[in-house]
N, C-alpha and C. Protein backbone atom coordinates (compact mmCIF):
# COMPACT_ATOMS: atom_id res chain seq x y z
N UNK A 1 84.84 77.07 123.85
CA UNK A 1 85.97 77.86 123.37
C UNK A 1 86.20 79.07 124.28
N UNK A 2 87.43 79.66 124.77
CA UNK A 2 87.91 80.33 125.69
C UNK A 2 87.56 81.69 124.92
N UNK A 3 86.95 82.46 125.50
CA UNK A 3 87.12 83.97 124.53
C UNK A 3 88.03 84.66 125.54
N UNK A 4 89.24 85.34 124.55
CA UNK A 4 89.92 86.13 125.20
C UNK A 4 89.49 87.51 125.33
N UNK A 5 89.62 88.23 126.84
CA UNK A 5 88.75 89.35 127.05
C UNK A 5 89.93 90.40 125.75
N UNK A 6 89.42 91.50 125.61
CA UNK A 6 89.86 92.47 124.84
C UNK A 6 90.28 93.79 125.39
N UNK A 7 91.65 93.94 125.26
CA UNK A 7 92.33 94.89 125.94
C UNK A 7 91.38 96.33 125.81
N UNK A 8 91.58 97.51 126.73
CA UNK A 8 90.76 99.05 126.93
C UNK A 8 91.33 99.50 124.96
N UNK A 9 92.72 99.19 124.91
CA UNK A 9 93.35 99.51 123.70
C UNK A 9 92.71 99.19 122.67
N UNK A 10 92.18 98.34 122.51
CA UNK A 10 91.60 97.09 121.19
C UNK A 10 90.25 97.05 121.32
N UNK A 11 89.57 97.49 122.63
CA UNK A 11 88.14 98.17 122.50
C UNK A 11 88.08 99.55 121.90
N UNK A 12 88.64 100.56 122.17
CA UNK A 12 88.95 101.70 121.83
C UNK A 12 89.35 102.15 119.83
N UNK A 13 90.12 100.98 119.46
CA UNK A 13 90.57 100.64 117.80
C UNK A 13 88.92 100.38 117.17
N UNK A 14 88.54 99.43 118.52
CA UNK A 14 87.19 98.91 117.64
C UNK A 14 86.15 99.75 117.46
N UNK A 15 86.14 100.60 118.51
CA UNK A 15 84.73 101.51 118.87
C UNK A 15 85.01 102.45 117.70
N UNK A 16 86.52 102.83 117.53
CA UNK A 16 86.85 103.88 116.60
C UNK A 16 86.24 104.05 114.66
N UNK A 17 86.46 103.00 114.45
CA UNK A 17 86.27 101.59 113.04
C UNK A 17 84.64 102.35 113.16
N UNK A 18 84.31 101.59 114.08
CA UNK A 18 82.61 101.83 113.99
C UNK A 18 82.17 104.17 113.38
N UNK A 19 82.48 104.47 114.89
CA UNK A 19 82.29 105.48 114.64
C UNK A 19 82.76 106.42 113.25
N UNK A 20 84.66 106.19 113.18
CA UNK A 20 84.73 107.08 111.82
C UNK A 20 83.91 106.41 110.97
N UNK A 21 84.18 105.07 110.53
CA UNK A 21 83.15 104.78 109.14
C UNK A 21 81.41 105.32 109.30
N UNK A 22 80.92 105.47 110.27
CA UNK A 22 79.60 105.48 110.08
C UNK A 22 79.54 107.53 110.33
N UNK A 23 79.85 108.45 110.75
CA UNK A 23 80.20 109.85 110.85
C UNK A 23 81.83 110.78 110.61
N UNK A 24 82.43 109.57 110.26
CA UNK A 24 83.46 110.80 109.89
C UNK A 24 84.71 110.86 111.11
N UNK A 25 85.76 110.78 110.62
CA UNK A 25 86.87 110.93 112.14
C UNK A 25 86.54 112.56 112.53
N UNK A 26 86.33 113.63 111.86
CA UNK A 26 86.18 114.46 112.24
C UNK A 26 85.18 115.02 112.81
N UNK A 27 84.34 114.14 112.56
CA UNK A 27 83.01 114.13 113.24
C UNK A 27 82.84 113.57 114.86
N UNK A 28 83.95 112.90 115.05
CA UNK A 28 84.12 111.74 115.92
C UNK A 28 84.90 112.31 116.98
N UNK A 29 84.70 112.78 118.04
CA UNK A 29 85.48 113.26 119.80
C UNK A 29 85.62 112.36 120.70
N UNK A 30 86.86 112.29 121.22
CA UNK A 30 86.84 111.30 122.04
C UNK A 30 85.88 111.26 122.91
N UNK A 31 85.64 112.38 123.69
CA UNK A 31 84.64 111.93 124.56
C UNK A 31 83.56 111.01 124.19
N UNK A 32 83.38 110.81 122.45
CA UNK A 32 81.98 110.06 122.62
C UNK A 32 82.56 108.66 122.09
N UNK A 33 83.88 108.69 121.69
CA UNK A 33 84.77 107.30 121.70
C UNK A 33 84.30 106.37 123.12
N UNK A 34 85.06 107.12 124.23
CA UNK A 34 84.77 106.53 125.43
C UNK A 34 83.63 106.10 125.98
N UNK A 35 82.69 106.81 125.71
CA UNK A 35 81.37 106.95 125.81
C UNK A 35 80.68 106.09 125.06
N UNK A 36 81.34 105.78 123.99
CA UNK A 36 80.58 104.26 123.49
C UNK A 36 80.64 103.29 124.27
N UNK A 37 82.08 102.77 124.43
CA UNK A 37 82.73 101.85 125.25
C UNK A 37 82.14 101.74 127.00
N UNK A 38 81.82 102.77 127.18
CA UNK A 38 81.44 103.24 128.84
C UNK A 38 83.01 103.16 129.41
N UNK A 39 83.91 103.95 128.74
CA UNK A 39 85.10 103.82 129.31
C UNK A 39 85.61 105.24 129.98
N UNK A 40 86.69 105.64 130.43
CA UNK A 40 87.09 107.14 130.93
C UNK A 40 87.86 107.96 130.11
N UNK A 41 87.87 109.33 129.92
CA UNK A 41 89.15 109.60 129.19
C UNK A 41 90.41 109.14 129.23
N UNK A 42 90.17 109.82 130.57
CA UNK A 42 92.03 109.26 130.98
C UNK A 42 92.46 108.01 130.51
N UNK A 43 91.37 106.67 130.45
CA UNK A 43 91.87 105.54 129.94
C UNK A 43 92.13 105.39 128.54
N UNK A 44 91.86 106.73 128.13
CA UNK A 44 91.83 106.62 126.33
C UNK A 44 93.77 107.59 126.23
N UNK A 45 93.43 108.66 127.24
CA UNK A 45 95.04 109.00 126.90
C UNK A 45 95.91 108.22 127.73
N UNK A 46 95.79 107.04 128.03
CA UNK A 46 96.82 106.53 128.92
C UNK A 46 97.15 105.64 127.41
N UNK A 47 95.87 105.12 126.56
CA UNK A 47 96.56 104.42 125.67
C UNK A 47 97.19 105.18 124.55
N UNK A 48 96.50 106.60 124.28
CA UNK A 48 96.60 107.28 122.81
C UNK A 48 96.92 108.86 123.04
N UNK A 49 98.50 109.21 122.58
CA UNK A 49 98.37 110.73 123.45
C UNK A 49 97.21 111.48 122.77
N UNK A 50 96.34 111.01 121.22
CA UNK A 50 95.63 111.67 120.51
C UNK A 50 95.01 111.48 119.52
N UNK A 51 93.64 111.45 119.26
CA UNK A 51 92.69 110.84 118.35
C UNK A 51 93.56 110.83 116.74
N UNK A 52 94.61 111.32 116.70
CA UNK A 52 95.72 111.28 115.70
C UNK A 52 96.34 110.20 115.54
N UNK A 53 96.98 109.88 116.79
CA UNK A 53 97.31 108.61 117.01
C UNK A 53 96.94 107.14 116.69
N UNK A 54 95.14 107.55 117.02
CA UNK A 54 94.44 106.54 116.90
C UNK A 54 93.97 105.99 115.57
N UNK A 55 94.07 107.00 114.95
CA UNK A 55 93.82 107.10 113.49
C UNK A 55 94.67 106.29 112.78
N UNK A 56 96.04 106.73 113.46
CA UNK A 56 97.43 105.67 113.14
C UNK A 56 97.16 104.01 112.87
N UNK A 57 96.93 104.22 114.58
CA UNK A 57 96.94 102.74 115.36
C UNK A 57 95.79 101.79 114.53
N UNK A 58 94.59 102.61 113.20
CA UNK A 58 93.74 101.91 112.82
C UNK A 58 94.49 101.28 111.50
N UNK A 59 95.74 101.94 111.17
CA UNK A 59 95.99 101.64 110.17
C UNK A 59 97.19 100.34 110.67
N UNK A 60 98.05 100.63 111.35
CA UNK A 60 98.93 99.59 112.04
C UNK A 60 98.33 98.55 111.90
N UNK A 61 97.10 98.57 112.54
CA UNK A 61 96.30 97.01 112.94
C UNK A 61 96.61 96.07 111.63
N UNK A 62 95.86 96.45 110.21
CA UNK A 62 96.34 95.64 109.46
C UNK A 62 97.55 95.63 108.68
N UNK A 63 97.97 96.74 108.46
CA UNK A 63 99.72 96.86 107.77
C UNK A 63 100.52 95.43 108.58
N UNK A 64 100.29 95.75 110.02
CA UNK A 64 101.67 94.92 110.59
C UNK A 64 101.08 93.66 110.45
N UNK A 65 100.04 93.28 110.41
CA UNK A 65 99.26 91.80 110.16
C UNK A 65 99.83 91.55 108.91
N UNK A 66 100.07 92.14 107.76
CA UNK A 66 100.19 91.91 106.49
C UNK A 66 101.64 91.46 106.50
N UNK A 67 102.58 92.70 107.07
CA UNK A 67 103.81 92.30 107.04
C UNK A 67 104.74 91.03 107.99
N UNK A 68 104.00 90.71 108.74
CA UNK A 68 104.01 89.60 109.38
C UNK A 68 103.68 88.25 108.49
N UNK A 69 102.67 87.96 108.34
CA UNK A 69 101.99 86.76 107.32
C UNK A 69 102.79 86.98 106.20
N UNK A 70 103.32 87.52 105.58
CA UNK A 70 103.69 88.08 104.45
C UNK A 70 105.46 87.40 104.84
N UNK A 71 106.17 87.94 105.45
CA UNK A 71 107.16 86.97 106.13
C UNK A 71 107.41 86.17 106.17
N UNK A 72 106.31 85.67 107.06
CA UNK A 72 106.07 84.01 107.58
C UNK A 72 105.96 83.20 106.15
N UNK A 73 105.10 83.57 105.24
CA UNK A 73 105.15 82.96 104.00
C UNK A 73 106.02 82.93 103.10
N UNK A 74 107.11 84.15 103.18
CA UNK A 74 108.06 84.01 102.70
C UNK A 74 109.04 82.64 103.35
N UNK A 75 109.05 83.09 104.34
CA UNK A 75 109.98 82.09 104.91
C UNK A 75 109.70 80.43 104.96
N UNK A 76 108.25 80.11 104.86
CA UNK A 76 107.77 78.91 104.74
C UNK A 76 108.29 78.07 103.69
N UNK A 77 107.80 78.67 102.52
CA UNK A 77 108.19 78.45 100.98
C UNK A 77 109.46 78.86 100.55
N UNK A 78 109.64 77.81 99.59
CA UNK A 78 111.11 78.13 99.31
C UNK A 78 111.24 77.98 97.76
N UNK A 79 110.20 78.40 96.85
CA UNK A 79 109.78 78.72 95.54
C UNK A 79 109.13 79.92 95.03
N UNK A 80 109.75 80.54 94.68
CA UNK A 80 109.27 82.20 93.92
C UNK A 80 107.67 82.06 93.73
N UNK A 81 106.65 81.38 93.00
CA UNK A 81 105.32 80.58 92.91
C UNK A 81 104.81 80.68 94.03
N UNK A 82 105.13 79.19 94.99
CA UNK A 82 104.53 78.92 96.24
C UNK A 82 104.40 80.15 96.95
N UNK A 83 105.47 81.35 96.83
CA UNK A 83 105.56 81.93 98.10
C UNK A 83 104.45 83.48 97.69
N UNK A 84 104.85 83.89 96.50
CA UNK A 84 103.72 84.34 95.66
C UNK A 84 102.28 84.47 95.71
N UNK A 85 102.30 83.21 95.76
CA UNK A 85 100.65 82.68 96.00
C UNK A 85 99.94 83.42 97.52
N UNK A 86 101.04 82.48 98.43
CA UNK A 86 101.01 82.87 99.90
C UNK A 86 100.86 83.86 100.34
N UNK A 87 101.65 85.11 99.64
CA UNK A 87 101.19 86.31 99.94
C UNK A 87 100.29 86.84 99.55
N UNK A 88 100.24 86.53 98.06
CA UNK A 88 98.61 87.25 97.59
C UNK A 88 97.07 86.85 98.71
N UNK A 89 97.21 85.50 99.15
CA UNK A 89 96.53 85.06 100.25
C UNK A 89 96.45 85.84 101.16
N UNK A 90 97.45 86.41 101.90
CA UNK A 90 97.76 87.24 102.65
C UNK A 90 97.36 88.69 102.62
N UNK A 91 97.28 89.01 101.37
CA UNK A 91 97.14 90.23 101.50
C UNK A 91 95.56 90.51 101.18
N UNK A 92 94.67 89.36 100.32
CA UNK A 92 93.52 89.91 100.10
C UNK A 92 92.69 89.16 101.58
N UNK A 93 93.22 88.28 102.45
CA UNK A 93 93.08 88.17 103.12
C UNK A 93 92.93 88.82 104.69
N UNK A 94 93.76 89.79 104.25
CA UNK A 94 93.46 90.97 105.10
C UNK A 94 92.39 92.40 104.79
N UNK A 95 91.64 92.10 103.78
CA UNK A 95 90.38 92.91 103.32
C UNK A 95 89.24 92.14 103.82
N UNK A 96 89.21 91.18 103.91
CA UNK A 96 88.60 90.45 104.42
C UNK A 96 88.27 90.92 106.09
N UNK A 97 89.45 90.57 106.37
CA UNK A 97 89.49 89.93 108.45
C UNK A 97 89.17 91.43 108.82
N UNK A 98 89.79 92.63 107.70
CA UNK A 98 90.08 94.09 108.78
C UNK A 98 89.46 95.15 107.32
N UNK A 99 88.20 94.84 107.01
CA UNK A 99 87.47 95.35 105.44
C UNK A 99 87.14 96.67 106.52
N UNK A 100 86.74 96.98 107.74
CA UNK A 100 86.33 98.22 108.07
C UNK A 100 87.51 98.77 108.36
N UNK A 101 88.20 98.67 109.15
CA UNK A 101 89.94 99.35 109.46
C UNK A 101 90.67 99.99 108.36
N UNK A 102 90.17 99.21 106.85
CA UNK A 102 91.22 99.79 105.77
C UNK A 102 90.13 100.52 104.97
N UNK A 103 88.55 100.24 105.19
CA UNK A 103 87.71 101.65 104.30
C UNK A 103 87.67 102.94 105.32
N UNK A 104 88.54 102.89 106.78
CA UNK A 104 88.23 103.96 107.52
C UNK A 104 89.74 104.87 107.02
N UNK A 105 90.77 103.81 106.92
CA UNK A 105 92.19 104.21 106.97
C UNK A 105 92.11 105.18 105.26
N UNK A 106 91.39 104.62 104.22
CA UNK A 106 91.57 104.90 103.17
C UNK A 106 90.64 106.34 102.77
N UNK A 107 89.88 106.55 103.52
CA UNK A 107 88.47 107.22 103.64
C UNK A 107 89.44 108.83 104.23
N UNK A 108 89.85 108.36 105.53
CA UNK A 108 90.41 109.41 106.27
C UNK A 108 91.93 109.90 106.43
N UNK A 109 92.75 109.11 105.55
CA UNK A 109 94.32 108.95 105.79
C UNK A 109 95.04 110.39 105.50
N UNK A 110 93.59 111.33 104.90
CA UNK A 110 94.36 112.65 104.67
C UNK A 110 94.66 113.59 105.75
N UNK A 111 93.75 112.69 107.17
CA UNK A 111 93.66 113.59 108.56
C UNK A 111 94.81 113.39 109.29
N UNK A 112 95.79 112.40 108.91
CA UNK A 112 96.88 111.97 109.47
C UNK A 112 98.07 113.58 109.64
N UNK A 113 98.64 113.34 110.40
CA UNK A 113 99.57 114.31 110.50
C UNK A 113 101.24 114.20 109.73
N UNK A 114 102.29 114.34 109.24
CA UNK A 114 103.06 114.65 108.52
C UNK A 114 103.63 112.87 109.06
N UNK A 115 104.19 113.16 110.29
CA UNK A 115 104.66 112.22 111.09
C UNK A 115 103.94 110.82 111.13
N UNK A 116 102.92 110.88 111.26
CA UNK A 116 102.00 109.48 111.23
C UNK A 116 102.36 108.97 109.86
N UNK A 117 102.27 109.63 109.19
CA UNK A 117 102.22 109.59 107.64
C UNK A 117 103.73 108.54 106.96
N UNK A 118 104.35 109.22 107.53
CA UNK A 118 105.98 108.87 106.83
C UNK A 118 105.86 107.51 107.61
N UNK A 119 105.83 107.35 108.75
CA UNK A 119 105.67 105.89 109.91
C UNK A 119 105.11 104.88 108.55
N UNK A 120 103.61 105.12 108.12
CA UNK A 120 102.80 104.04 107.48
C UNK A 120 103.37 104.59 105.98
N UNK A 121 104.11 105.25 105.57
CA UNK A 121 104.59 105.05 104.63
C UNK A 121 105.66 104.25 104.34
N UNK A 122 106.29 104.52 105.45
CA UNK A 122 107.48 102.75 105.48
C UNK A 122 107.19 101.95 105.68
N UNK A 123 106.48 101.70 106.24
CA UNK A 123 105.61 100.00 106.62
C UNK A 123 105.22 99.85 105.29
N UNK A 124 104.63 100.48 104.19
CA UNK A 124 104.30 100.23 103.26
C UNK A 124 105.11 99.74 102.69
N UNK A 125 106.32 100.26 102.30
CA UNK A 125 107.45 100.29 101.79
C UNK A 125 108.31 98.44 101.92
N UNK A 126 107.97 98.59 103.37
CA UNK A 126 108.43 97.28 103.95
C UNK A 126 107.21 95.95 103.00
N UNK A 127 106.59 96.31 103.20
CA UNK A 127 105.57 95.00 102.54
C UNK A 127 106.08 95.23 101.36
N UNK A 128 105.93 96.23 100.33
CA UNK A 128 106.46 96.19 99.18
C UNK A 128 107.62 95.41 98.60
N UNK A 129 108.89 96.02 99.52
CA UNK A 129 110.24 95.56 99.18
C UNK A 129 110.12 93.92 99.61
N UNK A 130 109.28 93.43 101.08
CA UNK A 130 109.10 91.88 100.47
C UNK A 130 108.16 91.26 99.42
N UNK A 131 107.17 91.88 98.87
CA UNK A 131 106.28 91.02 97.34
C UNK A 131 107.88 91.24 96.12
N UNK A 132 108.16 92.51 96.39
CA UNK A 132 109.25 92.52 95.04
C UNK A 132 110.66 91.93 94.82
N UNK A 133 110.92 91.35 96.50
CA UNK A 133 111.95 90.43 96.20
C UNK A 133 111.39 89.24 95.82
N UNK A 134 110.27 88.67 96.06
CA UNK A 134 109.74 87.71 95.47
C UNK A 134 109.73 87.53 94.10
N UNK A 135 109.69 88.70 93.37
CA UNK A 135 109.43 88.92 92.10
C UNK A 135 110.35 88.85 91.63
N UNK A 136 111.43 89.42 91.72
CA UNK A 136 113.24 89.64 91.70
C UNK A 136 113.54 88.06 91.72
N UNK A 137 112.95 87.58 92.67
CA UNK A 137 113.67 86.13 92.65
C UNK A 137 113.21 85.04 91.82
N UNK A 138 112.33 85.19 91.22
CA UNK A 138 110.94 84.43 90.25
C UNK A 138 111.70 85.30 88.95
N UNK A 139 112.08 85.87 88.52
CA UNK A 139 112.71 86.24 87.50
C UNK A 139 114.41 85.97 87.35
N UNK A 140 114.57 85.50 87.85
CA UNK A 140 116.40 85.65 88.27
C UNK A 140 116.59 83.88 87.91
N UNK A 141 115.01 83.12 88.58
CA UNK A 141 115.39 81.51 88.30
C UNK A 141 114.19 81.65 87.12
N UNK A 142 113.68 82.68 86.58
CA UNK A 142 113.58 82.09 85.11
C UNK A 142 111.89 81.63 85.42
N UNK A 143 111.16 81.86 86.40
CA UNK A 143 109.78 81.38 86.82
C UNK A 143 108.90 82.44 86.38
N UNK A 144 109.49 83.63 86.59
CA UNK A 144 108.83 84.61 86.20
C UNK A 144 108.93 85.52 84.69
N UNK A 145 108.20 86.35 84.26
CA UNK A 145 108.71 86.91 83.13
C UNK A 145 110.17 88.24 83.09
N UNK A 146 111.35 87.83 82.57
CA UNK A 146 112.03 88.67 83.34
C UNK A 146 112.04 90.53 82.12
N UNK A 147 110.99 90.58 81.50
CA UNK A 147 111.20 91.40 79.90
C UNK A 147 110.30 92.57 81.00
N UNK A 148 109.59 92.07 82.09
CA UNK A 148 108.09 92.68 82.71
C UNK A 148 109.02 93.41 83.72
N UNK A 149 108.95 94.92 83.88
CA UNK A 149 109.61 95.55 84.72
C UNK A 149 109.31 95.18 85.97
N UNK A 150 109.90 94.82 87.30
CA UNK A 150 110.00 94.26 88.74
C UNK A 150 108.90 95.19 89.39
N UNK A 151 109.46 96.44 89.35
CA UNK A 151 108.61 97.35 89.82
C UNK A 151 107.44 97.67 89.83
N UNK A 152 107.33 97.48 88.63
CA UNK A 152 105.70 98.04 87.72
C UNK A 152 104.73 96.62 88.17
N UNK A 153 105.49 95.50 88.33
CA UNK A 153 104.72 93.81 88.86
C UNK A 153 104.45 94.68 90.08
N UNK A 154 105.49 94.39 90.81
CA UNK A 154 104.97 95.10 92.09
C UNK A 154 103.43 95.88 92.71
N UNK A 155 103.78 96.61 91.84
CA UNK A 155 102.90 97.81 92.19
C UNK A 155 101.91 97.15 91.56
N UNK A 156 101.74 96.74 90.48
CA UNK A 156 100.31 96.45 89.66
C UNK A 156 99.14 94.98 90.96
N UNK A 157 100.68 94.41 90.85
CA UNK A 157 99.64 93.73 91.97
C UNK A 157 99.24 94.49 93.22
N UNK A 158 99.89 94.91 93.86
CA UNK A 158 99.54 95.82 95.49
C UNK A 158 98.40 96.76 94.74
N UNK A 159 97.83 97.50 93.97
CA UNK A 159 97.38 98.29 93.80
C UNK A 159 96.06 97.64 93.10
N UNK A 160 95.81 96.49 92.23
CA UNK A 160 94.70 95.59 91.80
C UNK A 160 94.06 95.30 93.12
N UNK A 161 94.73 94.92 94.42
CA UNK A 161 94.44 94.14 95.35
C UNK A 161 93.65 95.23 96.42
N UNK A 162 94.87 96.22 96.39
CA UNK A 162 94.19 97.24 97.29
C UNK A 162 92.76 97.95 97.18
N UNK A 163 92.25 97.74 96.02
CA UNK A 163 91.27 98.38 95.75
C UNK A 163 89.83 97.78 96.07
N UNK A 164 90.03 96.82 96.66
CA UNK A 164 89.54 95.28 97.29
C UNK A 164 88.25 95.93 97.85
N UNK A 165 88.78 96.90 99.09
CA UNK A 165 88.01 97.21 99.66
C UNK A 165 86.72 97.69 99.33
N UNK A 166 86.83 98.67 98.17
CA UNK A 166 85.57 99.31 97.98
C UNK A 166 84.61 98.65 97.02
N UNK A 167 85.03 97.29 96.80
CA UNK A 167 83.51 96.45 96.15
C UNK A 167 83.49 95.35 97.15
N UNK A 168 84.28 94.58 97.81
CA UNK A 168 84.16 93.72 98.31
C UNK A 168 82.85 93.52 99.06
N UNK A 169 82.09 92.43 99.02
CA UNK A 169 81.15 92.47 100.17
C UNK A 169 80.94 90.89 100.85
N UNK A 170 81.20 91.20 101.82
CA UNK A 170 80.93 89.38 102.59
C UNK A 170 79.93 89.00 102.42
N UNK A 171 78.48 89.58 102.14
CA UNK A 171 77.26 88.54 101.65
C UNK A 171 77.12 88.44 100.36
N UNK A 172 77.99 88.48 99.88
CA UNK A 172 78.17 88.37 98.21
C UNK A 172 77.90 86.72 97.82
N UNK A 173 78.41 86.77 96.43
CA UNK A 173 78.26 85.35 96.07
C UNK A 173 79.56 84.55 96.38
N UNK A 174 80.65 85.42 95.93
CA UNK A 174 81.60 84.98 96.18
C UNK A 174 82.65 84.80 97.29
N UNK A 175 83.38 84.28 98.13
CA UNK A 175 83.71 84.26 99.45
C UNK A 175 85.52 85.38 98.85
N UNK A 176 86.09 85.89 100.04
CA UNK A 176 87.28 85.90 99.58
C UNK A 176 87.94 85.19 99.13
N UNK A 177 88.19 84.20 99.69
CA UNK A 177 88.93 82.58 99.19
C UNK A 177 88.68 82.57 97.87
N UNK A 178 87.67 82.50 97.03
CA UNK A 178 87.29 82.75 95.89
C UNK A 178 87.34 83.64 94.94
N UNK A 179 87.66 84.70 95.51
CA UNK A 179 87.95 85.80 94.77
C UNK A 179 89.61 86.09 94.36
N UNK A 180 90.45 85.48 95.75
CA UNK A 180 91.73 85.13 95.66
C UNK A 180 92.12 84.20 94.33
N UNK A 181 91.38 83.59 94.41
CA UNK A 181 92.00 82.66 93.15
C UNK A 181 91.85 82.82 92.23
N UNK A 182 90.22 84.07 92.18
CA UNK A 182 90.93 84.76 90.79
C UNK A 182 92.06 85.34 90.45
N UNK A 183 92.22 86.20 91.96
CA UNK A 183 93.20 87.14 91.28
C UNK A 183 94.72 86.45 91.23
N UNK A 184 94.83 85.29 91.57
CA UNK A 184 96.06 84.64 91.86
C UNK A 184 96.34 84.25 90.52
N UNK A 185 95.30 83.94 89.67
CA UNK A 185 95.29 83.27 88.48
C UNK A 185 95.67 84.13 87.49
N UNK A 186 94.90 85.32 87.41
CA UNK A 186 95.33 86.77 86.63
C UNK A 186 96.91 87.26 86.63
N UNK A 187 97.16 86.93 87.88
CA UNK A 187 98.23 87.56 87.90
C UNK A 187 99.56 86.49 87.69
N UNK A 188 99.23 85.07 87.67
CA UNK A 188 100.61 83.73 87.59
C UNK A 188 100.26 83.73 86.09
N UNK A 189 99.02 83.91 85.52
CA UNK A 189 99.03 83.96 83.66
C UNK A 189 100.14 85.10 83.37
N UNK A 190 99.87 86.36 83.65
CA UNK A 190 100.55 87.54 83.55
C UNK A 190 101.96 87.39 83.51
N UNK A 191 102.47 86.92 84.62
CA UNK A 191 104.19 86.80 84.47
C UNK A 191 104.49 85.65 84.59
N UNK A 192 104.08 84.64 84.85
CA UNK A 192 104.80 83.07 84.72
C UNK A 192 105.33 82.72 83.10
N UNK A 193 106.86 82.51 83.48
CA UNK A 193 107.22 81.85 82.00
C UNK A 193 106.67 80.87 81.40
N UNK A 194 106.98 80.02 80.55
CA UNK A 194 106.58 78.51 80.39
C UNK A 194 106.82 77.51 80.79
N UNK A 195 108.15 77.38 81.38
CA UNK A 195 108.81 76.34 81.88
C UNK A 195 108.57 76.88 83.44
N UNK A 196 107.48 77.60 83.77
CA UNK A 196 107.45 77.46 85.15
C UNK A 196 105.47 77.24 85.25
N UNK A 197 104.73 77.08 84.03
CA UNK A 197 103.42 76.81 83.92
C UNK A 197 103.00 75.99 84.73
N UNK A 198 103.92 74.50 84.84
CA UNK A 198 103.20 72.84 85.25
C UNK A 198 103.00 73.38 86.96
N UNK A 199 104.04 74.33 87.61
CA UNK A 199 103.92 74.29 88.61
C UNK A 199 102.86 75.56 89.21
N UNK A 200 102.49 76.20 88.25
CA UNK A 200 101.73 77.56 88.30
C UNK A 200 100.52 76.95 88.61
N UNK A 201 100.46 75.66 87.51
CA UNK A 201 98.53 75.73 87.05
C UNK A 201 98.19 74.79 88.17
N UNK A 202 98.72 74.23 89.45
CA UNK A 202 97.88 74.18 90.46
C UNK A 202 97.88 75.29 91.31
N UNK A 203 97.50 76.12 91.14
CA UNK A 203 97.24 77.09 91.67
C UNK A 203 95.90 78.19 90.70
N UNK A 204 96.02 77.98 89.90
CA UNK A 204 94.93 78.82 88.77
C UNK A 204 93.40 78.06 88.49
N UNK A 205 92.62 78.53 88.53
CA UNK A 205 91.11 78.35 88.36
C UNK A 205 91.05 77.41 87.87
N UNK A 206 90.09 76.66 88.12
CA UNK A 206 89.68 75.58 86.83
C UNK A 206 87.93 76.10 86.35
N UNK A 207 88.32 75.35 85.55
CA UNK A 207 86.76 75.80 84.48
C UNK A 207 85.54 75.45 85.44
N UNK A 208 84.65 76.46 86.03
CA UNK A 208 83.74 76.38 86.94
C UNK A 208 82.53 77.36 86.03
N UNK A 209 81.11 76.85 86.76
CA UNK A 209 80.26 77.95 86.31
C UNK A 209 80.55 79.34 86.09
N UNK A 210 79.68 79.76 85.45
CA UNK A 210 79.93 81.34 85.83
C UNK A 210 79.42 82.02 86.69
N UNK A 211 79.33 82.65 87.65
CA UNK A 211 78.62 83.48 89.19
C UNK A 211 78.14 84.84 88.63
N UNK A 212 76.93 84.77 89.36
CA UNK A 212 76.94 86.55 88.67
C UNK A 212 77.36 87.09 90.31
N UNK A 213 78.12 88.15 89.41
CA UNK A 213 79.05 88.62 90.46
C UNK A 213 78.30 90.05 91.35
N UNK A 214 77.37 89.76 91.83
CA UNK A 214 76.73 90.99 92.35
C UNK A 214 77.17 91.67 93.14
N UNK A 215 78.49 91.40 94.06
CA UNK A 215 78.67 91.62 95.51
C UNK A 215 79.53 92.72 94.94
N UNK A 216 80.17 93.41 93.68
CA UNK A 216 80.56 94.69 93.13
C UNK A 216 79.69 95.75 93.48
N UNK A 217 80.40 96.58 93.98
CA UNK A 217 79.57 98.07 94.54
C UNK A 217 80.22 99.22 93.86
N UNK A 218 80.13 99.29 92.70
CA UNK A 218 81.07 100.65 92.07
C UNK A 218 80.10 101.87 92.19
C-alpha cells in the first residue's frame, strides 16, 4: 500500500493535537511545535500567520470533513430516513477518525479570537441547516413526526452526538459503528411516524446481548 507522504501543514495540525491535548494550547509555543516535528519556524509561518490560526485550522479539519460527507449523503439518498441515517454515520463518525482534534477544539475554543470564532460558527451553521432540511423534509412527506419542533430535532440530535467525545473510548467494548446504531435507533423511535416504521426498522437495533458498557468516562 502506497503511503502518502504528509504535507509540513498536516504535520504541523498533527504535532499540534498532540501537544495542546497533552499541556494546554497555552502552554504550547511554536517554537516547540516545530521542534517536535524537527521543522523551521519560518515553515510554520509560511503555513500559519499564527498559533491562532492553527487552533482554527484544528477545528476546520473535522467541521469541513463533516460538511462534506454530510452532502455527499444527502445527495446519494433520496429518502428523508436513508439520508438521516447517513449523516448520523457521518457525524459520529467523525469522533471517531478526528476524537483528538475535537477534545482539543472543545477543551480550548475559548482561545480563539472573535474572527476565528464567527468563521467556525458558520460552518456550524452550515452542517446544521443541512441535518434540518433533512428533518423539514421527513416531516413535510409525513416520515417524520411533524407535532416535534424542526429545530429543537435538530439541535437535540447535534448536541446528543457532540458530546461523543468525552466518553468515547476506542478500546472500549463497543466499536463506533456500534454505538451509531444506538444512537440511530434512539433517535428514528423518537420522530419516525408509523407509516414510515417498515422502512425505519432496518436500520434500528435488534435484540442483542447486553455489553457492559465500560468504555464511559464521566
Amino acid at each position: 500500500m502506497l503511503m502518502v507522504k504528509k504535507t509540513l501543514k498536516q504535520r504541523i495540525v498533527d504535532a499540534s493535537v498532540v501537544l495542546f491535548q497533552q499541556d494546554g494550547y497555552h502552554n504550547v509555543t511554536v517554537d516547540r511545535i516545530v521542534e517536535y516535528i524537527g521543522a523551521s519556524k519560518g515553515g510554520f509561518y509560511h503555513n500559519f500567520k499564527s498559533k491562532d490560526e492553527l487552533l482554527y485550522e484544528v477545528h476546520d479539519v473535522f467541521i469541513s470533513y463533516v460538511i462534506k460527507q454530510s452532502q455527499e449523503a444527502y445527495d446519494k439518498y433520496d429518502t428523508p430516513i436513508t439520508r438521516l441515517c447517513a449523516m448520523l454515520q457521518t457525524l459520529t463518525q467523525v469522533f471517531d477518525v478526528y476524537q483528538a482534534h475535537i477534545t482539543v477544539f472543545y477543551e480550548e475554543s475559548r482561545s480563539l479570537s472573535e474572527e476565528y470564532s464567527a468563521i467556525i460558527h458558520k460552518k456550524r451553521d452550515q452542517y446544521r441547516e443541512i441535518l434540518q432540511k433533512v428533518i423539514e423534509e421527513g416531516q413535510h412527506t409525513k416520515d417524520f413526526r411533524a407535532e416535534l419542533p424542526c429545530t429543537i430535532v435538530t439541535m437535540a440530535i447535534v448536541g446528543m452526538i457532540n458530546w461523543t467525545y468525552m466518553w468515547f473510548k476506542q478500546t472500549g467494548p463497543l466499536t463506533m459503528e456500534e454505538i451509531t446504531e444506538v444512537f440511530t435507533d434512539m433517535i428514528l423511535r423518537a420522530i419516525v411516524t408509523e407509516q414510515a416504521m417498515e422502512e425505519a426498522t432496518q436500520f434500528m437495533v435488534q435484540e442483542k446481548p447486553a455489553v457492559d458498557t465500560g468504555f464511559i468516562n464521566l
